[in-house]
Protein backbone atom coordinates (compact mmCIF):
# COMPACT_ATOMS: atom_id res chain seq x y z
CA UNK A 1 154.97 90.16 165.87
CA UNK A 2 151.94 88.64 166.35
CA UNK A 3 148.82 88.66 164.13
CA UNK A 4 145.01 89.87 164.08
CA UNK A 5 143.04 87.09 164.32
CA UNK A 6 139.05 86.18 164.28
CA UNK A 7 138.24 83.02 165.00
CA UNK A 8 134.62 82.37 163.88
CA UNK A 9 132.91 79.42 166.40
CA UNK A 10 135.57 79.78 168.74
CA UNK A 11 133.07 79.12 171.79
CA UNK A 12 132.47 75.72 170.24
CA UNK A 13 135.15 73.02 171.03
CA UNK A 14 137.48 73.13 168.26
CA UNK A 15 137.08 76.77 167.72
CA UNK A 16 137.74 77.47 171.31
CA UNK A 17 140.97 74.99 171.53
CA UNK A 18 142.06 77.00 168.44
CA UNK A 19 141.89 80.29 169.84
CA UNK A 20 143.65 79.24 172.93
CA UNK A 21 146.48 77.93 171.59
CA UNK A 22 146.71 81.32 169.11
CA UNK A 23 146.63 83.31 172.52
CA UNK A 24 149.33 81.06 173.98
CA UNK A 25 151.59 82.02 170.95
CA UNK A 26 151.43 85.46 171.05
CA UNK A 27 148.76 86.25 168.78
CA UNK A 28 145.67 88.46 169.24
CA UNK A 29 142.91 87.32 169.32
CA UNK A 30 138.81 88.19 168.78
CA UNK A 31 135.99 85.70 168.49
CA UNK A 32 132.26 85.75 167.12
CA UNK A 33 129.31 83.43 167.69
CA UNK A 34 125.89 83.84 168.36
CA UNK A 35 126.29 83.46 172.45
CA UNK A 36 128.49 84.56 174.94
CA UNK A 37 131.35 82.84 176.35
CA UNK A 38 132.88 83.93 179.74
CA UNK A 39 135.73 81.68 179.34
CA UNK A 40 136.99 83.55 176.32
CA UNK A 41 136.71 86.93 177.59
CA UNK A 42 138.82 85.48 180.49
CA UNK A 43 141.77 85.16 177.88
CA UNK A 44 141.55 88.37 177.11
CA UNK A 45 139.59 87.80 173.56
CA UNK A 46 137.44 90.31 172.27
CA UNK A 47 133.62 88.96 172.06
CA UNK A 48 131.74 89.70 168.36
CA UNK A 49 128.29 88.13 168.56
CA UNK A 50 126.13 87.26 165.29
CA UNK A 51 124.72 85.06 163.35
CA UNK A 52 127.20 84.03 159.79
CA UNK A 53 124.11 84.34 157.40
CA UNK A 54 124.07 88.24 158.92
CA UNK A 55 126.94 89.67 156.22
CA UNK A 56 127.11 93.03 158.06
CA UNK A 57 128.04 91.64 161.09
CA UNK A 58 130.51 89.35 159.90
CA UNK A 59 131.94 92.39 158.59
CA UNK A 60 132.49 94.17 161.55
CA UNK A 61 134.47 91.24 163.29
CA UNK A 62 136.73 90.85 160.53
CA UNK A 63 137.41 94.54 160.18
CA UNK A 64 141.44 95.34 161.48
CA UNK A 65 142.08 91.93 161.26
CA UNK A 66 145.33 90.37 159.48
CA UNK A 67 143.82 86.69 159.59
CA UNK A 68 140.45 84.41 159.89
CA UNK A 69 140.08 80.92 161.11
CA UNK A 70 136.47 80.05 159.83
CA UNK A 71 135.96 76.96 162.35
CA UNK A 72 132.61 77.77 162.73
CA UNK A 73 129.55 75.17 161.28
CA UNK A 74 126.29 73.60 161.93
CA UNK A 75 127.64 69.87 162.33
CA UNK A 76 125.83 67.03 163.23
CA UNK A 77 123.52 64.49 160.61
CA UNK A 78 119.85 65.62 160.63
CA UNK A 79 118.42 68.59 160.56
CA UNK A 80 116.42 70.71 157.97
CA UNK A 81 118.77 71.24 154.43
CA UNK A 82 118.12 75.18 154.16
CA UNK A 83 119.93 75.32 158.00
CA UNK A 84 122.93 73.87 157.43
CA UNK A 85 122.48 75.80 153.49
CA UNK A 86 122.15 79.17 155.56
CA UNK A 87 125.07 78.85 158.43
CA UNK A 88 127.29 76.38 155.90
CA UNK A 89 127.42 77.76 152.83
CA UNK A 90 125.93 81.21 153.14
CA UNK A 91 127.97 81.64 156.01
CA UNK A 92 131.12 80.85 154.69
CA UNK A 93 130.49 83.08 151.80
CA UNK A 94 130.43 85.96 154.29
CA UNK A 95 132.98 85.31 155.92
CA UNK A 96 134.84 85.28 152.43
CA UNK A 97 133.21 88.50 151.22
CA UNK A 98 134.48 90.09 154.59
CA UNK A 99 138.08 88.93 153.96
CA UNK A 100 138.07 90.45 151.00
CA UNK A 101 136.12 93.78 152.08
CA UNK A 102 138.32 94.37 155.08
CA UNK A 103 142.04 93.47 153.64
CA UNK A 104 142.01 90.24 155.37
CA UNK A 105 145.08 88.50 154.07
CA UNK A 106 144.52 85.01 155.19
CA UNK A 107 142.09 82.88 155.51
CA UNK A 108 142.32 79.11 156.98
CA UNK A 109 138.75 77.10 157.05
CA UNK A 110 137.86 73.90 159.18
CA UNK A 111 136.41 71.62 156.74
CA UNK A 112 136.26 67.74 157.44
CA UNK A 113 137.25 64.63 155.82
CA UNK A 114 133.51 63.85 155.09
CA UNK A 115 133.41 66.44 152.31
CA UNK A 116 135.19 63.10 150.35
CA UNK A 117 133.35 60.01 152.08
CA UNK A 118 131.24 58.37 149.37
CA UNK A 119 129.92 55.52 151.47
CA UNK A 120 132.33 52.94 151.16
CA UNK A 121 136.20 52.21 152.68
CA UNK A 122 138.46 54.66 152.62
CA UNK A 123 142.22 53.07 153.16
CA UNK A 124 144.72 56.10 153.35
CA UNK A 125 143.43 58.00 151.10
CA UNK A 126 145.49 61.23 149.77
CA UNK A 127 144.20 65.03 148.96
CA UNK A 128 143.81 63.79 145.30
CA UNK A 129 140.17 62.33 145.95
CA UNK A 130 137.34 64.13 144.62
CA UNK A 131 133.96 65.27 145.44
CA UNK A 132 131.76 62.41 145.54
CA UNK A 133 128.67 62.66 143.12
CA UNK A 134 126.48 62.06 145.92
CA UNK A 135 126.25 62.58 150.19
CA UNK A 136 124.02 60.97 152.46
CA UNK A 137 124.00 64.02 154.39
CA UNK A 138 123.44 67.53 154.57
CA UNK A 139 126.53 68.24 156.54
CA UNK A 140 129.21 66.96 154.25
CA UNK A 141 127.32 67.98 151.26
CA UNK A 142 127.44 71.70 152.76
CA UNK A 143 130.79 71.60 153.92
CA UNK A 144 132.13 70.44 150.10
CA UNK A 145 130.19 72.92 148.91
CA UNK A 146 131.76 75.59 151.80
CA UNK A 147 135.37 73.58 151.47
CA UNK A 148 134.78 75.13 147.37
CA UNK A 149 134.47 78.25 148.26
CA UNK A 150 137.00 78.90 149.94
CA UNK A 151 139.44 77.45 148.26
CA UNK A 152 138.35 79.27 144.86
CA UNK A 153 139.18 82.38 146.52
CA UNK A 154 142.72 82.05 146.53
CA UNK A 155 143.86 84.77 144.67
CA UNK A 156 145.23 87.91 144.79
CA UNK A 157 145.25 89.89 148.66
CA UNK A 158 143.74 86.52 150.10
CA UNK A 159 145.53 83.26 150.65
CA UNK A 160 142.78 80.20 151.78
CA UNK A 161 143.52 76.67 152.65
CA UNK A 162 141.32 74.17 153.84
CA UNK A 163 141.84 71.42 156.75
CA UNK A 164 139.86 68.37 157.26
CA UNK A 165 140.36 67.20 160.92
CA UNK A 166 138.90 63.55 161.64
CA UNK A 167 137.03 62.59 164.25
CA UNK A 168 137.91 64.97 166.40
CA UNK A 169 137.80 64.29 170.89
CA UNK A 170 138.67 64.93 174.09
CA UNK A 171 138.46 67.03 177.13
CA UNK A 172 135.59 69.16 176.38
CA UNK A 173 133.74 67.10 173.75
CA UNK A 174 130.45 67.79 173.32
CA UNK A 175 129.72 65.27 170.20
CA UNK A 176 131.85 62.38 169.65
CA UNK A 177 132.47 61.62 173.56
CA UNK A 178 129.30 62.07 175.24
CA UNK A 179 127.31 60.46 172.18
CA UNK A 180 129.16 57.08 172.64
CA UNK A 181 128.93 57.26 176.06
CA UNK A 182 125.09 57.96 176.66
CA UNK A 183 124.27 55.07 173.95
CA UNK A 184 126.01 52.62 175.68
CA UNK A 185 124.47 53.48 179.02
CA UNK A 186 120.93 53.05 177.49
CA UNK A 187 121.97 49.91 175.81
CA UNK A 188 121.69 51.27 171.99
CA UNK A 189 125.69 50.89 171.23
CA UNK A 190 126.30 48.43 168.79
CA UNK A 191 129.74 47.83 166.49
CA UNK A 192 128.68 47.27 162.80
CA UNK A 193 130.95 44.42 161.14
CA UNK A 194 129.76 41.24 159.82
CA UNK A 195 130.23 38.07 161.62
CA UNK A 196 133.72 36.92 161.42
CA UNK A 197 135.42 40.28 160.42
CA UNK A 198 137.31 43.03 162.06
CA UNK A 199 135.63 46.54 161.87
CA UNK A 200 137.86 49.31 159.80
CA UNK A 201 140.31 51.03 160.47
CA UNK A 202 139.35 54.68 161.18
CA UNK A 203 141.65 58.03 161.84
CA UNK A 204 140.80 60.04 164.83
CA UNK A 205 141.97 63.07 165.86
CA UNK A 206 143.08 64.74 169.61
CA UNK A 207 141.98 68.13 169.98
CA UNK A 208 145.19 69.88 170.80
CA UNK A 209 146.57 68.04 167.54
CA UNK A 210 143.44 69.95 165.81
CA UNK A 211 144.21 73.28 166.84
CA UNK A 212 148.22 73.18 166.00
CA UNK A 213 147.50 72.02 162.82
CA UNK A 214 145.32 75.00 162.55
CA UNK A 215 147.92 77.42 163.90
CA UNK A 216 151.17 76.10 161.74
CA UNK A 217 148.60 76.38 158.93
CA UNK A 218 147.74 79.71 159.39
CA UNK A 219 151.39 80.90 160.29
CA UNK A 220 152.68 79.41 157.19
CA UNK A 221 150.15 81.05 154.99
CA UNK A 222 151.16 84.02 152.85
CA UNK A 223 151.73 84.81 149.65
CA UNK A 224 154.40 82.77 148.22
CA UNK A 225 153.16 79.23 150.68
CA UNK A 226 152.36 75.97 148.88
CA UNK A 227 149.23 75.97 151.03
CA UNK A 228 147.48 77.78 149.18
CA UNK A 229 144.60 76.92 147.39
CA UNK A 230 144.85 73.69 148.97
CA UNK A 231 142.97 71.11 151.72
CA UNK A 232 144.77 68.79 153.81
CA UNK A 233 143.80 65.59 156.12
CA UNK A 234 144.93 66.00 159.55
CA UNK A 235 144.59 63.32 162.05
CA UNK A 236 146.41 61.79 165.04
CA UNK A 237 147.93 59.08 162.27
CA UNK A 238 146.80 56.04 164.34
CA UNK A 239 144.28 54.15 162.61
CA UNK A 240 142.41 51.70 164.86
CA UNK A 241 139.08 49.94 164.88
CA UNK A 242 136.22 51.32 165.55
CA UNK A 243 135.35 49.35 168.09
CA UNK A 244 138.98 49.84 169.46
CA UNK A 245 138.38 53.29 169.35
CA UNK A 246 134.84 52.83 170.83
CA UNK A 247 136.63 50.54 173.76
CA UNK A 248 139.01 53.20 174.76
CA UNK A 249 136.52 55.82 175.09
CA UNK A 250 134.46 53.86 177.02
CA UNK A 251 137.55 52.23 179.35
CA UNK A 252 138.21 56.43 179.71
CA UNK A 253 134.50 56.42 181.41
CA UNK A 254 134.81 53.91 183.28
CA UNK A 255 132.34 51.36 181.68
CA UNK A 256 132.46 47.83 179.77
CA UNK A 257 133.48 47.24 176.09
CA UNK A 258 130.11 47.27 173.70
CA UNK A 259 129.71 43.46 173.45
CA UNK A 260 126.43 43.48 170.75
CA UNK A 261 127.01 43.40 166.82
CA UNK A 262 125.30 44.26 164.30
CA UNK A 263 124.76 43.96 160.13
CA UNK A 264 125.97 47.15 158.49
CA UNK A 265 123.61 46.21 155.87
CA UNK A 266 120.66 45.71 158.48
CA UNK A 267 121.35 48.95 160.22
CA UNK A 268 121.82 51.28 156.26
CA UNK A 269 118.55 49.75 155.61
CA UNK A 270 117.09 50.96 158.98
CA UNK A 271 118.63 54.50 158.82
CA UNK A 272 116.98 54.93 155.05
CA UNK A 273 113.47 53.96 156.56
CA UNK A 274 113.66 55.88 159.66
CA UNK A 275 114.85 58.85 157.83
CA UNK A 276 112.11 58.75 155.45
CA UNK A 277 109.79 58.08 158.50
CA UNK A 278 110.69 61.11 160.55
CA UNK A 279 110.79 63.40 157.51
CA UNK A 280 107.09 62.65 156.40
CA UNK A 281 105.98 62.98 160.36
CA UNK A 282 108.01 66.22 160.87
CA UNK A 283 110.22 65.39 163.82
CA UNK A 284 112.94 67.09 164.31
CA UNK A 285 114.68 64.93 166.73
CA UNK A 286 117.50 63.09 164.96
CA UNK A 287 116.68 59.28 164.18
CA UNK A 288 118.68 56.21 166.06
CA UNK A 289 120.34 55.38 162.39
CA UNK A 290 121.00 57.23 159.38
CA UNK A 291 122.45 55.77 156.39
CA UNK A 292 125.81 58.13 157.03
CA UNK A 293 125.89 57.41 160.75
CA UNK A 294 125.85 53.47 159.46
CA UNK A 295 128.74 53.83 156.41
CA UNK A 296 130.97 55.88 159.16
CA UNK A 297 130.35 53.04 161.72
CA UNK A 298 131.01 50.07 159.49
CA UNK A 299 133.68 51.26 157.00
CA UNK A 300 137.39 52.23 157.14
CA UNK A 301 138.14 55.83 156.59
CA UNK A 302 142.13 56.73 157.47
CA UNK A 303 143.98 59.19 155.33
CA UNK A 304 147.15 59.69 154.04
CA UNK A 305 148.38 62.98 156.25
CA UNK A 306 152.06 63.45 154.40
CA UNK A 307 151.19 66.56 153.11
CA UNK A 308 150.75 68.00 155.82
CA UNK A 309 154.00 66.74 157.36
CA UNK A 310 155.52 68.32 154.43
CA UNK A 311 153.77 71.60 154.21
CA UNK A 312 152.56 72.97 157.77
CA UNK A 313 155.31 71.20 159.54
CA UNK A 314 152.74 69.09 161.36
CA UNK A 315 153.54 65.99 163.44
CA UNK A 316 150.86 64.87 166.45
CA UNK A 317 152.14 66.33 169.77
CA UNK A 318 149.37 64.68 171.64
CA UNK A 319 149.83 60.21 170.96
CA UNK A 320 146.51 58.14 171.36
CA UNK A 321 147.27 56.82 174.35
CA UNK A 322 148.34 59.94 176.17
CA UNK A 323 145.11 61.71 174.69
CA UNK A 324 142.90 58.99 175.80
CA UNK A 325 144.60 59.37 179.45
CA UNK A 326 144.22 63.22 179.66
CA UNK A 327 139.97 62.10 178.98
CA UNK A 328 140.02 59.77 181.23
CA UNK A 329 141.38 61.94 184.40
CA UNK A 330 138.77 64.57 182.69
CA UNK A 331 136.02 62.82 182.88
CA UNK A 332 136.95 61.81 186.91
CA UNK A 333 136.99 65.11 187.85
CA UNK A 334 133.91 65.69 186.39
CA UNK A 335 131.99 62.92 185.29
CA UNK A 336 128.64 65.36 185.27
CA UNK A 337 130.66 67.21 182.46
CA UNK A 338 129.36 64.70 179.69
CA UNK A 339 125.52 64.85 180.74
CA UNK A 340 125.83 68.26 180.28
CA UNK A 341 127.11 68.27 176.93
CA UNK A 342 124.36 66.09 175.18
């Protein structure tokens, strides 16, 4: 018999692949995000529409519901600190306080390997690795602080677990994909490595992989699982470089490998003065560095994803190659698709 589930973002792209592969097995499905989605209603799942900070109406989607999927955030690596407080962490504190208001019995969040990323490499790296005592942004410092949460309301009537897809892309991307692509069309691509070395190795993620992960997770969740309480890495388990992975996005568009390099040092230095800059003049546009955007581009960050193996049953349908083909014929249908996402 299939479950009661509300998927929280599930217009955005991981949210939405989510909720389609729940309808594909068998669950039911409802939805809630501040717009409306056509798509969705097409697949016969019921529309809530609010805002996460608003507690009543996160109450009413989650009311008759057996399950939530809380994939819902305000992502990206600038922006003002109280709106990524208010949707992040406020938010997820709803959506916790519903759970527990309306009987909701499970409770799987989208979190994100960031919540751990201290600035420097990260070589396969296990669930065992703390909270770093600093972030150089307010997304990953608001989704530790949401990842927390949730996972300190396991207890009794609610079971929560916590995954942390990497880097996830493709068909339908509207951050990783089109951001690499419209840099190196204006020129401002570059690969940060010093001379001489090879970039890290970095984890990335297919979306289909994303949203099984997900599913298993939340299918496996009950009272007795060894998922609860818990986070886990999930990733396609192909660590490449960067500028490997950069490459193949690029070869999917239909344009040139980024030849230009630059110092990792050069460009943290640059993000910490343009970020001071745009904060004293009030722009809200984000700035061509930051010091995260630099430590993600020039350090290795692949994880350990065993645990997941062993717990939700989770192996990669989707390979790199295949995923990176599926783009590819995506993006020739459509090659407007990507203009439209940015």
């Amino acid at each position: 018999m299939g479950l009661r589930v509300l998927v929280t973002g599930a217009g955005g792209f991981v949210g939405g692949a989510i909720a389609r592969e729940l309808i594909e097995r068998g669950h039911s499905v409802r939805s809630f995000s501040r717009g409306e989605h056509a798509e969705l209603a097409e697949l016969g799942i019921t529309p809530f529409r609010g805002d996460l900070a608003d507690s009543a109406a996160v109450d009413a989607a989650a009311q008759g519901c057996d399950a939530v999927v809380h994939a819902a955030a305000k992502a990206g690596v600038w922006g003002p600190r109280e709106e990524y407080e208010r949707t992040n962490v406020l938010g997820t504190h709803n959506v916790v306080s519903a759970c527990r208001r309306a009987g909701v019995g499970r409770l799987v969040f989208t979190s994100s390997p960031s919540v751990v990323f201290d600035g420097n490499d990260q070589h396969g790296i296990a669930e065992g690795s703390g909270y770093p005592s600093r972030f150089l942004a307010h997304y990953p410092r608001t989704k530790a602080a949401a990842e927390r949460i949730v996972l300190e309301a396991d207890g009794p009537g609610l079971a929560t677990v916590a995954l942390r897809p990497h880097l996830v892309w493709g068909p339908g991307d509207p951050h990783l994909v089109p951001r690499v692509i419209e840099r190196a069309r204006s020129g401002r691509l570059r690969i940060l490595r010093r001379r001489g070395q090879p970039s890290g190795l970095v984890d990335s993620t297919f979306v289909d992989n994303a949203a099984n992960a997900h599913v298993l997770a939340l299918e496996k969740l009950n009272e007795r699982s060894p998922l609860r309480g818990r986070a886990y890495f999930i990733s396609n388990g192909e660590p490449i470089e960067m500028a490997d992975l950069l490459r193949r996005i690029l070869a999917a568009a239909g344009l040139p490998p980024v030849a230009q390099r630059f110092s990792p040092l050069a460009a943290y230095a640059a993000g910490a003065v343009l970020e001071a800059a745009f904060a004293l003049l009030g722009w809200s546009t984000e700035p061509p560095m930051t010091r995260f955007v630099a430590r993600q581009l020039s350090t290795a960050h692949w994880f350990d994803i065993s645990a997941a193996r062993r717990d939700l049953g989770y192996e990669p349908r989707v390979r790199l190659e295949e995923g990176f083909e599926r783009l590819r014929r995506w993006l020739e249908q459509a090659p407007s698709r990507c203009a439209a996402a940015m």
